[in-house]
Protein backbone atom coordinates (compact mmCIF):
# COMPACT_ATOMS: atom_id res chain seq x y z
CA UNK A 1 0.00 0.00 0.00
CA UNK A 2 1.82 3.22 -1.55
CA UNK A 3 1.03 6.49 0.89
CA UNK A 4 0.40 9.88 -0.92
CA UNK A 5 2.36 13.17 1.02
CA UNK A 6 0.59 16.41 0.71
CA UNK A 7 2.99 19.15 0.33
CA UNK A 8 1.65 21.74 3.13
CA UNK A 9 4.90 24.22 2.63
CA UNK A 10 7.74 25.03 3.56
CA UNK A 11 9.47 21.27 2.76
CA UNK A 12 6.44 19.83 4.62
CA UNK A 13 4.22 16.52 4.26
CA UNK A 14 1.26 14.67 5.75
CA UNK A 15 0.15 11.75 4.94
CA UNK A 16 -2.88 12.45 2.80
CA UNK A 17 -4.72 9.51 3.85
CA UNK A 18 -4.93 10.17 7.45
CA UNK A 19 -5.99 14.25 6.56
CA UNK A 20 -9.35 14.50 7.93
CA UNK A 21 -9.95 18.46 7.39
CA UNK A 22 -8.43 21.46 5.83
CA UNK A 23 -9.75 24.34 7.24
CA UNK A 24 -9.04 27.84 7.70
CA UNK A 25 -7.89 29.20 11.57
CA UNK A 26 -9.89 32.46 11.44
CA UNK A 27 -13.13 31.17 13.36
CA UNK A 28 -12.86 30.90 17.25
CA UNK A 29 -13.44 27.29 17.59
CA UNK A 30 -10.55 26.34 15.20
CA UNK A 31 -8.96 28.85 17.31
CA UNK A 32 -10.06 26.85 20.81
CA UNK A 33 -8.84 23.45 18.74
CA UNK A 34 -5.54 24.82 18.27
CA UNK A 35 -5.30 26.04 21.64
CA UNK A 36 -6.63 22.50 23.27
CA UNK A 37 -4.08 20.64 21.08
CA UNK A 38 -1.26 22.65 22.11
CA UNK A 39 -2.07 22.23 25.99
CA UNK A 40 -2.30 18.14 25.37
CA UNK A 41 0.84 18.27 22.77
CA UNK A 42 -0.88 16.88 19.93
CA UNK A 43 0.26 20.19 17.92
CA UNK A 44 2.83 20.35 15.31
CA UNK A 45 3.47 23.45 13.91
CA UNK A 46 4.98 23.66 10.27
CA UNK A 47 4.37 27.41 9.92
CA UNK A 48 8.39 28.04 10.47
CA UNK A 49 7.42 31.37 12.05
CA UNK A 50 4.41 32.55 9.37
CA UNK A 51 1.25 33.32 10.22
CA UNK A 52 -0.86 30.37 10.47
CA UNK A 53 -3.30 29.92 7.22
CA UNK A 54 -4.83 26.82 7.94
CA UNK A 55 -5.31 24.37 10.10
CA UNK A 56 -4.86 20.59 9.25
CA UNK A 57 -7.15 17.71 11.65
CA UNK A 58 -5.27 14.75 11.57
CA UNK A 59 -6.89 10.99 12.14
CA UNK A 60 -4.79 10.66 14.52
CA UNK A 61 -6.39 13.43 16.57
CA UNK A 62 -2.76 15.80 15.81
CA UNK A 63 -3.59 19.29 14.82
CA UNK A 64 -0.73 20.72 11.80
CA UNK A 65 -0.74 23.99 11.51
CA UNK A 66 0.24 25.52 7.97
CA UNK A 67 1.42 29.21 6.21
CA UNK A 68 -0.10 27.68 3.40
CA UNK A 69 -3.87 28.62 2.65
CA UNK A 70 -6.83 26.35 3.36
CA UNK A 71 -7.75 26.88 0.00
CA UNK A 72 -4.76 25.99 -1.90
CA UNK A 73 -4.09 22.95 0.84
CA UNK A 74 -7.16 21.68 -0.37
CA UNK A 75 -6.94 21.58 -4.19
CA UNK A 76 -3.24 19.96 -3.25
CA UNK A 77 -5.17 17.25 -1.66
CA UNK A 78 -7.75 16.82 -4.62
CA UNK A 79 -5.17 16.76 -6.93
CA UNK A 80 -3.15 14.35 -4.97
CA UNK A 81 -6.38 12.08 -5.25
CA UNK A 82 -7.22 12.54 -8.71
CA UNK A 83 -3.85 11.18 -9.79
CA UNK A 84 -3.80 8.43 -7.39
């Protein structure tokens, strides 16, 4: 079984099949999510100092935080699909 990465910047990949959502940080509860992960350490930050632009759920209940838009994260990840 061959994994897909999905490019989220910066020299960073996820696994695309454990993605669950792409979504942008501006709301407050993606802003509570972030904070909750961060107090229980499930937060990886891949931002390398940038504002965040979206916010990436993992399956494995990680939060990834990206300088890459939500928008352009996602049509990564639908590309990455239609190609697989």
């Amino acid at each position: 079984m061959e994994q897909s990465l999905l490019n989220i910047g910066f020299g960073n990949t996820v696994v695309a099949e454990r993605v669950i959502a792409i979504m942008p940080p501006n709301s407050a509860p993606m802003k509570r999510l972030k904070d909750e992960a961060k107090d229980d350490k499930r937060l990886l930050d891949a931002t390398h100092g940038r504002r965040t632009r979206s916010i990436i759920v993992m399956d494995s209940n990680h939060i990834v935080l990206s300088a890459i838009q939500a928008e352009t994260v996602s049509q990564r990840f639908v590309t990455l699909k239609d190609s697989a």
